[in-house]
Every structure is written in C-alpha cells, then in structure tokens.
C-alpha atoms as a PDB file:
ATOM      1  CA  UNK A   1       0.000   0.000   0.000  1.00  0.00           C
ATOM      2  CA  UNK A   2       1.392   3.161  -1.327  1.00  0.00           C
ATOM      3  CA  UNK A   3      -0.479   7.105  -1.694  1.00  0.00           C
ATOM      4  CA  UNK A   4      -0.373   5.286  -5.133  1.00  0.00           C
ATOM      5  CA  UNK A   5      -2.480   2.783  -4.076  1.00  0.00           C
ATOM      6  CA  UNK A   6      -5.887   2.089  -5.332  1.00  0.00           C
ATOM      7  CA  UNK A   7      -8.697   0.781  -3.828  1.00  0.00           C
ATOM      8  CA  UNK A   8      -9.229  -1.937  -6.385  1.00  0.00           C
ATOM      9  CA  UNK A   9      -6.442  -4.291  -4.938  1.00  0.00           C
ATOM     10  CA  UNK A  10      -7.827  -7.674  -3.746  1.00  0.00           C
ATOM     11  CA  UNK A  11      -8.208  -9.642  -0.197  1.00  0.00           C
ATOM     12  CA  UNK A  12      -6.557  -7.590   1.920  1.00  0.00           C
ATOM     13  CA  UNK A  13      -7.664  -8.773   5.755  1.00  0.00           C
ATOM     14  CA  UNK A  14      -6.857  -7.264   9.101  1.00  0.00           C
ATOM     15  CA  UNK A  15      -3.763  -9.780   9.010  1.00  0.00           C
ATOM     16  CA  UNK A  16      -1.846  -7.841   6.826  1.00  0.00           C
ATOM     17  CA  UNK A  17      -1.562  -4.985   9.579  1.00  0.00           C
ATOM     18  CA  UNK A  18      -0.042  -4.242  13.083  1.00  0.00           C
ATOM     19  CA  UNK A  19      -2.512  -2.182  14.998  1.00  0.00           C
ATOM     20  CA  UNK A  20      -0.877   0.452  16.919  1.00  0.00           C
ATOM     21  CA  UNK A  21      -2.898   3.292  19.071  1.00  0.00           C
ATOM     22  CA  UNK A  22      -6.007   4.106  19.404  1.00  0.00           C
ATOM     23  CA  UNK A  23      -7.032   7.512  18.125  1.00  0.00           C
ATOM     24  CA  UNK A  24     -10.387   7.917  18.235  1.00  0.00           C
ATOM     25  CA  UNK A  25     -13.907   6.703  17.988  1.00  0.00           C
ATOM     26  CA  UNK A  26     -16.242   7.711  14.853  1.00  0.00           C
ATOM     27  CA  UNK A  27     -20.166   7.281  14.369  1.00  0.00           C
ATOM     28  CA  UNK A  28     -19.969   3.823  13.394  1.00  0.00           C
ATOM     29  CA  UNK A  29     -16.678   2.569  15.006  1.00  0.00           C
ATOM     30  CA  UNK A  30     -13.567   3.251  16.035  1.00  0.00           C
ATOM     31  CA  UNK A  31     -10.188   4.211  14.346  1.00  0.00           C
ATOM     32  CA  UNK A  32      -6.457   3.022  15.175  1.00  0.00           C
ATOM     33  CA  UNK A  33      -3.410   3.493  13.824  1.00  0.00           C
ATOM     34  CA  UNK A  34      -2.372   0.599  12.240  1.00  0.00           C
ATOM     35  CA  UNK A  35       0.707  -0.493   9.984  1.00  0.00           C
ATOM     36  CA  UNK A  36       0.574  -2.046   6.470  1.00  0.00           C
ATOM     37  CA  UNK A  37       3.259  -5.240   7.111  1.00  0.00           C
ATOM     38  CA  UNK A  38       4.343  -5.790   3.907  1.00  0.00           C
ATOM     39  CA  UNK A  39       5.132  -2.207   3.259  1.00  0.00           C
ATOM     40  CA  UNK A  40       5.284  -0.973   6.491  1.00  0.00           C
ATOM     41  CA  UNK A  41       3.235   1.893   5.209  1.00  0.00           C
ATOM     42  CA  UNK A  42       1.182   3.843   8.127  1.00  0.00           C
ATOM     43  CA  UNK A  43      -2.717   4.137   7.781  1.00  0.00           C
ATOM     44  CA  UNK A  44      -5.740   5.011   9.936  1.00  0.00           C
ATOM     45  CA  UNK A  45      -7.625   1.892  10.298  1.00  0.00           C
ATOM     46  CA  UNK A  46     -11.594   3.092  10.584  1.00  0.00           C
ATOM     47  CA  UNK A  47     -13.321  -0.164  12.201  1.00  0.00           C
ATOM     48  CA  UNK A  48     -16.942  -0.045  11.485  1.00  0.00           C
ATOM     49  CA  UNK A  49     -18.865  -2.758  13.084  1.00  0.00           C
ATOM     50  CA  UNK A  50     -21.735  -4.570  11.130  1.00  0.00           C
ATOM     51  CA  UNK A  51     -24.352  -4.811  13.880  1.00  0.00           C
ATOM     52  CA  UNK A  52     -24.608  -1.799  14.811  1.00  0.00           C
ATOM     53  CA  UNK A  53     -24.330  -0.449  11.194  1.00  0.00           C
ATOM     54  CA  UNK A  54     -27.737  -3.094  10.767  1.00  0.00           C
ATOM     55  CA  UNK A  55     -29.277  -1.342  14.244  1.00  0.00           C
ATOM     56  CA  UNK A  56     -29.158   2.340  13.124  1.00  0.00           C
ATOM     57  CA  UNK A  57     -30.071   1.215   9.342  1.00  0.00           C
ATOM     58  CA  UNK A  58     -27.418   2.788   7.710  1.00  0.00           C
ATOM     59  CA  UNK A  59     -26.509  -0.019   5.130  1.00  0.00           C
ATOM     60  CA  UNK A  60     -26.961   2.814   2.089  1.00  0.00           C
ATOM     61  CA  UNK A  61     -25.289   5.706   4.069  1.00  0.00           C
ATOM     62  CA  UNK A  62     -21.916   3.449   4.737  1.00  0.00           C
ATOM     63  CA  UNK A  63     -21.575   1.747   1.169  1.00  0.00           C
ATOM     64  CA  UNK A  64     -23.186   5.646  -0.161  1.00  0.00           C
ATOM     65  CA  UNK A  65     -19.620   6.480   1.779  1.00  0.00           C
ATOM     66  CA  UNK A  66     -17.992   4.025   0.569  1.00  0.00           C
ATOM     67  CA  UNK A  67     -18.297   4.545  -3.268  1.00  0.00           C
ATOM     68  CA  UNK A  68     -17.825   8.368  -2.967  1.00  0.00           C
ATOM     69  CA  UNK A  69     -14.845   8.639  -0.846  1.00  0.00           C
ATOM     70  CA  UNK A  70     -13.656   5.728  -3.143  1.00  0.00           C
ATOM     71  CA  UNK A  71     -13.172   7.966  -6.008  1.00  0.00           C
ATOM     72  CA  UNK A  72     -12.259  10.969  -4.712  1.00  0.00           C
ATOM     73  CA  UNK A  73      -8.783  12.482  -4.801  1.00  0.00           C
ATOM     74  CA  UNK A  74      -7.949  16.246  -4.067  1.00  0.00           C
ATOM     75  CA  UNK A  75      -5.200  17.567  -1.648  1.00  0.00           C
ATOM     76  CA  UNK A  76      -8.130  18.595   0.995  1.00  0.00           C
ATOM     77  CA  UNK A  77     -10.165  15.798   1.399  1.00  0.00           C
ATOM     78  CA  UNK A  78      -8.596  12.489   3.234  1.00  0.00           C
ATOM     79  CA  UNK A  79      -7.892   9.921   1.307  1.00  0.00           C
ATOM     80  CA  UNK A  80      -9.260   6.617   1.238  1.00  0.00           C
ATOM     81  CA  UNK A  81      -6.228   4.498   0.189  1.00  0.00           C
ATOM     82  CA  UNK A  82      -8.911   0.825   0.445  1.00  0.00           C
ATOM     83  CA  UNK A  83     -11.024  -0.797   2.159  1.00  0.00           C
ATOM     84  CA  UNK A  84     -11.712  -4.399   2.677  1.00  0.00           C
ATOM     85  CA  UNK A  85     -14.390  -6.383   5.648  1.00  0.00           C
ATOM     86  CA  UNK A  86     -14.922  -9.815   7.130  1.00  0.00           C
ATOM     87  CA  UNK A  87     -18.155 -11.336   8.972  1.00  0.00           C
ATOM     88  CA  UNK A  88     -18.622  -8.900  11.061  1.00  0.00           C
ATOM     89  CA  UNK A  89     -16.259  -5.907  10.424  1.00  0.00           C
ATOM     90  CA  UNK A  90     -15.439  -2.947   7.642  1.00  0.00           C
ATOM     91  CA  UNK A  91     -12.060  -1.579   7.611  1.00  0.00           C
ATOM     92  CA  UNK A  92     -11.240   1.903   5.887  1.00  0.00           C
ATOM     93  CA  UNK A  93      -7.109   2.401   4.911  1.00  0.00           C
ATOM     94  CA  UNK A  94      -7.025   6.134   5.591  1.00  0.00           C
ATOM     95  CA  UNK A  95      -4.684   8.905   5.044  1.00  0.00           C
ATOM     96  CA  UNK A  96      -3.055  10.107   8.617  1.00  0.00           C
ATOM     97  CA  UNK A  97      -4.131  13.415   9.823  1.00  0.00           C
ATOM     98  CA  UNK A  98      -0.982  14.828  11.940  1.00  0.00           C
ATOM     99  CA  UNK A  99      -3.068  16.564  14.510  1.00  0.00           C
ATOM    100  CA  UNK A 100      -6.270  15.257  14.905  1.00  0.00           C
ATOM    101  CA  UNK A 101      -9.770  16.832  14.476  1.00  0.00           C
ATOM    102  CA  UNK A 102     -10.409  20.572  13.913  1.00  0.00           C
ATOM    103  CA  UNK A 103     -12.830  20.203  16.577  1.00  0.00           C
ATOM    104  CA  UNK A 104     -10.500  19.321  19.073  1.00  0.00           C
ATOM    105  CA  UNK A 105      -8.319  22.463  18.876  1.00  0.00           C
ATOM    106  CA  UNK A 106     -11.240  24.695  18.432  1.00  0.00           C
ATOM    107  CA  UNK A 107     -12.038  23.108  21.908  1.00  0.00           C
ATOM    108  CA  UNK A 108      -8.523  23.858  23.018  1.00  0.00           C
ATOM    109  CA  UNK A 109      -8.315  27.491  21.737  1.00  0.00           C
ATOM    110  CA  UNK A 110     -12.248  28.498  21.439  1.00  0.00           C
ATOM    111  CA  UNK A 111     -11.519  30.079  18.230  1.00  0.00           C
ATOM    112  CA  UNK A 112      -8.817  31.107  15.869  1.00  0.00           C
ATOM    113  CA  UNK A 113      -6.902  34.346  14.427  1.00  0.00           C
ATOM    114  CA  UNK A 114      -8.169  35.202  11.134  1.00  0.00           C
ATOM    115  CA  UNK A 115      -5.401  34.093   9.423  1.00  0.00           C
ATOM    116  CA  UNK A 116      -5.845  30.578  10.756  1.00  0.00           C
ATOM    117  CA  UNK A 117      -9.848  30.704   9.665  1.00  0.00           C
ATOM    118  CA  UNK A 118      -8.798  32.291   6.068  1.00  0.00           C
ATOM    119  CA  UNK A 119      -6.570  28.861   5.340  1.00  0.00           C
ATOM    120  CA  UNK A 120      -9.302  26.599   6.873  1.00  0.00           C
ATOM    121  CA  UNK A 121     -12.289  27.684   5.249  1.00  0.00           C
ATOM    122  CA  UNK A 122      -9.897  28.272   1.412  1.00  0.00           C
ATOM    123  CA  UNK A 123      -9.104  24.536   2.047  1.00  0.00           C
ATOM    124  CA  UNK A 124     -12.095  23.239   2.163  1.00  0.00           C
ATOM    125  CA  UNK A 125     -13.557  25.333  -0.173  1.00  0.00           C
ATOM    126  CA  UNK A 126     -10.821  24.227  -2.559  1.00  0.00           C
ATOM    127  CA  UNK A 127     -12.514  20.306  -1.644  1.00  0.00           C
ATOM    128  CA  UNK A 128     -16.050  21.645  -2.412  1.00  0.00           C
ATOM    129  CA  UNK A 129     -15.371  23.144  -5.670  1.00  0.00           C
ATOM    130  CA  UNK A 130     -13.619  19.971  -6.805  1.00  0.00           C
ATOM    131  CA  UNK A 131     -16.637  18.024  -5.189  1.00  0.00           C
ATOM    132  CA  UNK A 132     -19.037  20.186  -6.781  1.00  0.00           C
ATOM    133  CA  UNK A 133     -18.303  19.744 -10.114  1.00  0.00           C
ATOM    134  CA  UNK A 134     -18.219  16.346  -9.174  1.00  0.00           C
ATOM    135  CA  UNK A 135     -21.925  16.643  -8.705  1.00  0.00           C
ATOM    136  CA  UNK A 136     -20.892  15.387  -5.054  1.00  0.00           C
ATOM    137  CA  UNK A 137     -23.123  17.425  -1.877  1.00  0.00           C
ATOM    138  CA  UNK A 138     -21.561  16.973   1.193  1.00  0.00           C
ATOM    139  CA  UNK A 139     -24.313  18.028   3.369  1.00  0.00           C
ATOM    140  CA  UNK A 140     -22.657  17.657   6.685  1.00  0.00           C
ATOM    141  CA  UNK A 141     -19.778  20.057   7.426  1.00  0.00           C
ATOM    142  CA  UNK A 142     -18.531  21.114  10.671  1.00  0.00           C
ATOM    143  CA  UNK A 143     -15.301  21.305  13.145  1.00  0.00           C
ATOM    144  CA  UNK A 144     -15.974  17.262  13.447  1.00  0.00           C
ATOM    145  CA  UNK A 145     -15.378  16.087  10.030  1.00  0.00           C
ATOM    146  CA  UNK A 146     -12.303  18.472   8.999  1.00  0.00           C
ATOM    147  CA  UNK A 147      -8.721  16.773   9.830  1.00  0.00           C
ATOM    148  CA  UNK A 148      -5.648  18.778  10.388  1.00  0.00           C
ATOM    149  CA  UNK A 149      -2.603  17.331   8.451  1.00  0.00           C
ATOM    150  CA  UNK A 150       1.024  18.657   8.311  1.00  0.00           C
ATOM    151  CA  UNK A 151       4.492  17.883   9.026  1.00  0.00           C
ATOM    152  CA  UNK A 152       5.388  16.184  12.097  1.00  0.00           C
ATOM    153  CA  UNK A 153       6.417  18.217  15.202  1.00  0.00           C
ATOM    154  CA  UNK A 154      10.410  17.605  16.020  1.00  0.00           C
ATOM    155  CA  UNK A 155      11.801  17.509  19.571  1.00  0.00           C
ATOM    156  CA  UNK A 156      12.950  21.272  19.305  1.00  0.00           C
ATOM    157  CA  UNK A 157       9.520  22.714  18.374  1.00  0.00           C
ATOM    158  CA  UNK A 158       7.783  20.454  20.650  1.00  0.00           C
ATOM    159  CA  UNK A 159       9.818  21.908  23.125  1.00  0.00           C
ATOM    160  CA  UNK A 160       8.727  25.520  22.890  1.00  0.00           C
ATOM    161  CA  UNK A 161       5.095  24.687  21.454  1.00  0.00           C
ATOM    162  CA  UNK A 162       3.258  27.943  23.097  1.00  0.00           C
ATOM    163  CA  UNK A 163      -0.291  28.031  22.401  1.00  0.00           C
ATOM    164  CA  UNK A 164       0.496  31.652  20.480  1.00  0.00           C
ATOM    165  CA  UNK A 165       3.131  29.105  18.666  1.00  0.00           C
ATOM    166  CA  UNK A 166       0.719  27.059  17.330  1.00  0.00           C
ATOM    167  CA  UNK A 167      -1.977  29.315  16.500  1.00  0.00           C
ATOM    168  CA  UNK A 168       0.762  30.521  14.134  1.00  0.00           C
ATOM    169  CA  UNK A 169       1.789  27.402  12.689  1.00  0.00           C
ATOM    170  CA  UNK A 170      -2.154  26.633  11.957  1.00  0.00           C
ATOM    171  CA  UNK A 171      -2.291  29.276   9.477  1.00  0.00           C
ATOM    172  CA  UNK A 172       0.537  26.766   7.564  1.00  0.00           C
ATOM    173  CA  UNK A 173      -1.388  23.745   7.914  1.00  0.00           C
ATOM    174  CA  UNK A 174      -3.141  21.407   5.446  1.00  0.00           C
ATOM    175  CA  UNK A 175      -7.393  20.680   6.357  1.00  0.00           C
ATOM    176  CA  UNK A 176      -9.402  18.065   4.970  1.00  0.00           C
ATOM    177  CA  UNK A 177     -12.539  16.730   4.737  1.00  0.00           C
ATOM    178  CA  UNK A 178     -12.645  13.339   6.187  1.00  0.00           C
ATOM    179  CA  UNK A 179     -16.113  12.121   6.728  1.00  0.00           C
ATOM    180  CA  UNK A 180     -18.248  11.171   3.684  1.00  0.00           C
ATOM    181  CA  UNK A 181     -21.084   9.453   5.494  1.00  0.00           C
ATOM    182  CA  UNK A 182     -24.000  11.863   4.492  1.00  0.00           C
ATOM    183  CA  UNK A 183     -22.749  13.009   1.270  1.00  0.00           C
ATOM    184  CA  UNK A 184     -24.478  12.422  -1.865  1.00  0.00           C
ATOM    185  CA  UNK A 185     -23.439  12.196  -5.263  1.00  0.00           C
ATOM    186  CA  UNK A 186     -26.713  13.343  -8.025  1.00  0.00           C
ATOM    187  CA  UNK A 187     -25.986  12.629 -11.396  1.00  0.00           C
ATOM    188  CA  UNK A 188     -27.329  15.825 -12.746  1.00  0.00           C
ATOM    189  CA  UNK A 189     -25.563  19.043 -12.708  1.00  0.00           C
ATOM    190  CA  UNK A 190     -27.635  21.132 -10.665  1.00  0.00           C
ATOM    191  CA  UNK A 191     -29.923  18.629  -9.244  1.00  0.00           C
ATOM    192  CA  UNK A 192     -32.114  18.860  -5.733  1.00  0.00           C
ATOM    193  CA  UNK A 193     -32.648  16.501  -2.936  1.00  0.00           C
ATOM    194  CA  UNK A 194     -35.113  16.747   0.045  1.00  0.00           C
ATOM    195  CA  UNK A 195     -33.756  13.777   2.580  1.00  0.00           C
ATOM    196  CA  UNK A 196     -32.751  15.961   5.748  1.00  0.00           C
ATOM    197  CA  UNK A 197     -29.392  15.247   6.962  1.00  0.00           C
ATOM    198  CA  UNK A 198     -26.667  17.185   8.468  1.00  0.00           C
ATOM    199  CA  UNK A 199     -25.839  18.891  12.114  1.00  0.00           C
ATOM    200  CA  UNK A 200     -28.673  21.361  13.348  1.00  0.00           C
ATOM    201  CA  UNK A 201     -26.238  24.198  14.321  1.00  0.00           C
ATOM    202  CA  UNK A 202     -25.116  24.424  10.137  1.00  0.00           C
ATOM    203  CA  UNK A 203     -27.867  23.053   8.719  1.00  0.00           C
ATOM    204  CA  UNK A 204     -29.162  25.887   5.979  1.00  0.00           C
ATOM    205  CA  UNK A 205     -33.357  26.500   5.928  1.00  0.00           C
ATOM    206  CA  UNK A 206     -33.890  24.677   3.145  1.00  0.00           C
ATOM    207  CA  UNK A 207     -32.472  21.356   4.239  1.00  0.00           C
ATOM    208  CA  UNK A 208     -34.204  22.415   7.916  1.00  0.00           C
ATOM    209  CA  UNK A 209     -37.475  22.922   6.499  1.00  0.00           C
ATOM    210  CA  UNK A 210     -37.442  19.483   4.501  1.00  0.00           C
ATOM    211  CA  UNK A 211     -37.386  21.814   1.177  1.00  0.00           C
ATOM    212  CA  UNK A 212     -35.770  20.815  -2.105  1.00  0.00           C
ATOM    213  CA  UNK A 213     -31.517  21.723  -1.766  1.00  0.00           C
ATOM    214  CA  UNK A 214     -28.492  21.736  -4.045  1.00  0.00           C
ATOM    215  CA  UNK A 215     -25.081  22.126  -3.234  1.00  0.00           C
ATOM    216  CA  UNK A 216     -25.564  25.328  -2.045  1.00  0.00           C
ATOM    217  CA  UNK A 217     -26.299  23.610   1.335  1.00  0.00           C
ATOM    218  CA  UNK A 218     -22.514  23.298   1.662  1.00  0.00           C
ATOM    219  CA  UNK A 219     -22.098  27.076   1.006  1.00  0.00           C
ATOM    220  CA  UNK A 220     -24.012  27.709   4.115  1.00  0.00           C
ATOM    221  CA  UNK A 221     -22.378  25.265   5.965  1.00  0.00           C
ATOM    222  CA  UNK A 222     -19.185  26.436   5.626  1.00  0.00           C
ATOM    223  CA  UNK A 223     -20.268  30.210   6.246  1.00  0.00           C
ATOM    224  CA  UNK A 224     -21.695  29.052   9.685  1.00  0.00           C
ATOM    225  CA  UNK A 225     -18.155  27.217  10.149  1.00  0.00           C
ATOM    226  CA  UNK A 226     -16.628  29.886   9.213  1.00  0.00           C
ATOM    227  CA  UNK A 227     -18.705  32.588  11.884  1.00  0.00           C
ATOM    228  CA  UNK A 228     -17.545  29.096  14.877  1.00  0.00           C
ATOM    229  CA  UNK A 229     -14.086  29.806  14.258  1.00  0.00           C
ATOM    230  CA  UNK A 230     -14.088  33.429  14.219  1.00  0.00           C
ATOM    231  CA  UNK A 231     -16.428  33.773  17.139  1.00  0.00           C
ATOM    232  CA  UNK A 232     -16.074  30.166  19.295  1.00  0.00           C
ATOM    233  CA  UNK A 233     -20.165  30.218  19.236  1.00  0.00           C
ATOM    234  CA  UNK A 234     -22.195  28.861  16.178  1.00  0.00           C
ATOM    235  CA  UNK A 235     -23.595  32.072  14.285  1.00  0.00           C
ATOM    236  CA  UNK A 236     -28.032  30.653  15.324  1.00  0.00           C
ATOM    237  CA  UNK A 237     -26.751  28.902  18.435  1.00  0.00           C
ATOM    238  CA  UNK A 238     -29.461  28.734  21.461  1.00  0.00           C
ATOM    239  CA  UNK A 239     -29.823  26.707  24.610  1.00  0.00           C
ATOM    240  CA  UNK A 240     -33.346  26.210  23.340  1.00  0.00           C
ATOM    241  CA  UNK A 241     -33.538  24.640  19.725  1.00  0.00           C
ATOM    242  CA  UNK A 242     -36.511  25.661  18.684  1.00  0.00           C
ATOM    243  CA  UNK A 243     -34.983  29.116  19.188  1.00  0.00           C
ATOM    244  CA  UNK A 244     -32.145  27.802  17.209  1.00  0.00           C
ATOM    245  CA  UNK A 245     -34.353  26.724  14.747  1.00  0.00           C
ATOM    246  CA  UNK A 246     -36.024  30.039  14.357  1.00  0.00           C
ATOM    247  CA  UNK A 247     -32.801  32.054  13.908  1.00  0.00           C
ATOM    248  CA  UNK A 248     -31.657  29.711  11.056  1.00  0.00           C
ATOM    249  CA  UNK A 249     -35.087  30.497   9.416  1.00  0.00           C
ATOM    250  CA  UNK A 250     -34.613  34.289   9.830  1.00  0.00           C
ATOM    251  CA  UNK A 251     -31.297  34.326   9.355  1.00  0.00           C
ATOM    252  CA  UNK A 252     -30.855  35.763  12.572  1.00  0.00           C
ATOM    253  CA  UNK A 253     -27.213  36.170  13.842  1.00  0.00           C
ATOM    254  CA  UNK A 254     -24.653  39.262  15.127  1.00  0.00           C
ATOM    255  CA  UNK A 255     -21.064  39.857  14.623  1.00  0.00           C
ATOM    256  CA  UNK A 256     -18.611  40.141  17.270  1.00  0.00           C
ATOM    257  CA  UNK A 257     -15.679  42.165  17.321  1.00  0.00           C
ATOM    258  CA  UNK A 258     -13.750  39.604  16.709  1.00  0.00           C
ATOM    259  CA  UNK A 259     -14.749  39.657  13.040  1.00  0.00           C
ATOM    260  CA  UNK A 260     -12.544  42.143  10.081  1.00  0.00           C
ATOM    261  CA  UNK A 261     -14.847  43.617   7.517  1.00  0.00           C
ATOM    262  CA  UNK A 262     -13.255  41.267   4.687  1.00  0.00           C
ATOM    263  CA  UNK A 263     -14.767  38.654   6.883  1.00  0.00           C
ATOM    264  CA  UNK A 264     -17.973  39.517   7.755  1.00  0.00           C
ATOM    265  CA  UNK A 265     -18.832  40.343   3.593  1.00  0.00           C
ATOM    266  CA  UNK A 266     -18.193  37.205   3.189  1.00  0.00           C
ATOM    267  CA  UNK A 267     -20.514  35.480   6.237  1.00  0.00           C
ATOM    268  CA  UNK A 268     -23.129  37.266   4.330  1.00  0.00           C
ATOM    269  CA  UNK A 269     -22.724  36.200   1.193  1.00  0.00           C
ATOM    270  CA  UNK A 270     -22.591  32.822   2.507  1.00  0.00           C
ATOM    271  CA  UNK A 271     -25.489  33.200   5.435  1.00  0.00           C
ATOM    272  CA  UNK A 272     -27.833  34.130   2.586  1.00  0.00           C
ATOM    273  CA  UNK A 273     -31.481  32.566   2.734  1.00  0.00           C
ATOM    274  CA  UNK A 274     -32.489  32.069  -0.984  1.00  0.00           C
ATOM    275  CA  UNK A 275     -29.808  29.434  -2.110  1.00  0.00           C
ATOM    276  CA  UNK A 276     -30.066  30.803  -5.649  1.00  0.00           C
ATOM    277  CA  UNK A 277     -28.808  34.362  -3.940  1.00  0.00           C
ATOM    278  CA  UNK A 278     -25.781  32.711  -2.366  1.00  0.00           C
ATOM    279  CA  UNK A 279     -21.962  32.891  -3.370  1.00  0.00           C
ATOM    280  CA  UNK A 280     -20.739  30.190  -5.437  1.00  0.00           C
ATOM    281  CA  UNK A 281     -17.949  27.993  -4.221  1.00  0.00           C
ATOM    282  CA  UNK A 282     -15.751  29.523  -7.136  1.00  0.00           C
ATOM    283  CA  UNK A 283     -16.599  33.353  -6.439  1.00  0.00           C
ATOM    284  CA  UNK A 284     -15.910  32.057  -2.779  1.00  0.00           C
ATOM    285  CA  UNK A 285     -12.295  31.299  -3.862  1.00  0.00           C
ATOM    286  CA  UNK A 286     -11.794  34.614  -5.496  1.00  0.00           C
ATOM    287  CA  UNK A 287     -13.260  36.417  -1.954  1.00  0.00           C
ATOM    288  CA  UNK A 288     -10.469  38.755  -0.317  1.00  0.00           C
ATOM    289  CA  UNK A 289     -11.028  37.261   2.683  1.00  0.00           C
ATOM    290  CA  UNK A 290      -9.546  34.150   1.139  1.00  0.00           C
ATOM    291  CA  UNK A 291      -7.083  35.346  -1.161  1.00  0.00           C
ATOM    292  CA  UNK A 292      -3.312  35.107   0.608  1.00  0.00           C
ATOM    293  CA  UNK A 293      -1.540  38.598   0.993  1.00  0.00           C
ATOM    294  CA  UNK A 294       1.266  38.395  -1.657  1.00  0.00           C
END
C-alpha cells in the first residue's frame, strides 16, 4: 500500500496490519493506527462494526460512503487508500491526519486568528469546488469532520510549542474533509434533494425545512463554520432549539468584534437565505477574505 495505491487491490484482511494506538472513535466505530506489514506503510484503520451499522439502518449511508470517498482524490479531502471487511467488520485504509480533528483544537483554543480561519475555510472550499463539479453534496460540514494534516512536530519545536506558537503554525497547515457518510453524489448538474441530513447548528433552511436543496447547502455550511471559528459560538446557536431553529429560518445572527470587515462580507454572502442568492464555491475562492496577501 502506497499514496499510489488504489482501492481496487484484492483480499486484503486485518492480518496484513499491526494495529498500533487508538485515536479515536467515529459514528460507526472506532479508528487506530495501524501499519501495512508488507510495506510498512502507516494508515488510519476506521473499524466499522456490522451490527450496529444493521441497528441504526445505515446499510446505504456506509456503502453511499464508501463509493464516494472511493473515487475521490484532491489535496483537501482524506484519502481513502482501500477498504476491505470480514463477517462482522469494515475496515477503511485512511490517510493520517498529523493533529487530529479541527474540533478538538477549536475546543482547546475556542476560536482562531483570522489568518488561521482564512486557510481553513480556502481549504475546504478548494474540496467543495472539486466536489461540486463532481456533482458530489456533502451536506454535513462542521469542526468534526475536517482533519488537520502537516508535518510532524520535532523535539525542538515540541519543546517551545506555546499556544500563540501554534496558532501561528495553523495558518501553515493542510485541512481536509474526512467524513463522507452523508454526502451524496446526483448525477445531474444542478440537481435537488429533500432527505434531511446534516448537524442542526449548520444546517441551511432549506435542508431544515425538509425543502428541495443543491449544493448550495454546503455554502451555508461552511459560512456558519466559518462565523464558529471566528467567534467560538455557532452564528443561530441557542440553549433552546426551537430558538435555534427560528434564527436559522430568519437568518438571525450578530457579529462580534472579533470579526474584520473582509470577513464579515463574506458570512453574508454565505449566510444568505435564498440558495439561488448565495456565493458560489468559485466566487468564494476569489473572496479577499480568502485570497493570501502576496
């Protein structure tokens, strides 16, 4: 197994790899790091477990997964190097992320300098255009399902890793989309679903409402990402959902100091409630707010 690899190569088992730690648990299972033998090439091993996949009946959402991620290559989303099951198990080969799950440091650090949020939400944008014109919705973007990958940490930086030393070195990292469980691929170029999916806090008022969506819904997602990691709060966030739920509809939300003007044009753009009125994942690219300072 090689970043060359592809998923087509036959009867791989759990055998063929020496399971190291454990580095987290997922919807569906749990996820080590694990060691191809042969080529001593390292993977994360996602462990999905059949019964409970058959409890929650998500048969179609996992092999929906499956093919997508399957196909997909592009510098910000994880890659999905195979996969392979027996009786009772399905194991994912994944690509490594260096430091874990955006959500994690946003949990650390509450939120991030705007330099940090400019290269996060350009990554994945980068992903979405490239998944877009894949016909490929996402439809379930957040802190969770973005991995942080860059080069390892030597004994010397280690050594003087200040918080304000990180926060730096975050504006240099690589993010990536890692979780393909509710995305959707629709075989015609500007096609609309209804099925409801997705996490309340980023969900857009179509998808809410049960209304017809397009990949728009991802636009939205990532503006109310954006607003988390700007802010530390969720842009409709209430203790009460149905409040929640209500300032999604109304596109209800404030900005903070914390937020530049170049910022805040572009949370607009992307908090927008006609889908149709939103910015496109391209013009998104071309946004100041996103463009590097030459």
């Amino acid at each position: 197994m090689s970043p060359g690899h592809t998923a087509a190569r036959p009867r791989l088992n759990i055998g063929d790899f020496e399971i190291g730690r454990f580095l987290g648990r997922g919807k569906y299972g749990l996820v080590y790091l694990a060691r191809e033998k042969s080529t001593r090439f390292v993977v994360a091993l996602k462990v999905l477990y059949k019964s409970y996949i058959r409890e929650e009946h998500v048969e179609g959402q996992v092999r929906r997964e499956l093919d997508i991620h399957t196909n997909i290559r592009h510098p910000n989303v994880i890659r999905l190097y195979t996969w392979f099951q027996d009786q009772t198990r399905i194991f994912l080969a994944l690509e490594v992320a260096t430091y874990g799950e955006l959500y994690a440091k946003l949990q650390q650090y509450t939120k991030f300098p705007l330099p940090v949020v400019s290269k996060i939400i350009r990554d994945i944008a980068s992903a979405l255009q490239y998944l877009h014109r894949k016909n490929i919705f996402h439809r379930d973007l957040k802190a969770e399902n973005i991995l942080i990958c860059g080069p390892p940490q030597g004994n010397a930086t280690a050594a003087r890793s200040k918080e304000e030393d990180e926060l730096t070195r975050m504006a240099t990292y690589s993010y990536k989309i890692a979780d393909f469980g509710w995305s959707v691929h629709h075989p015609a170029p500007g096609g609309r679903r209804r099925t409801q999916c997705g996490t309340l806090d980023y969900l857009p008022p179509e998808v809410m409402l049960g209304q017809a969506y397009d990949k728009s819904c991802d636009v939205w997602s990532l503006g109310a990402l954006c607003f988390e990691l700007i802010s530390g709060v969720a842009p409709f966030y209430h203790d009460a959902v149905d409040v929640t739920k209500n300032n999604i509809v109304k596109v209800e939300y404030s900005f903070t100091k914390d937020f530049s003007p170049s910022s805040r044009d572009l949370i607009q753009r992307m908090l927008v409630r006609a889908p149709e009125a939103r910015i496109t994942v391209d013009e998104l690219l071309r946004h100041p707010f996103l463009t590097p300072k030459r």
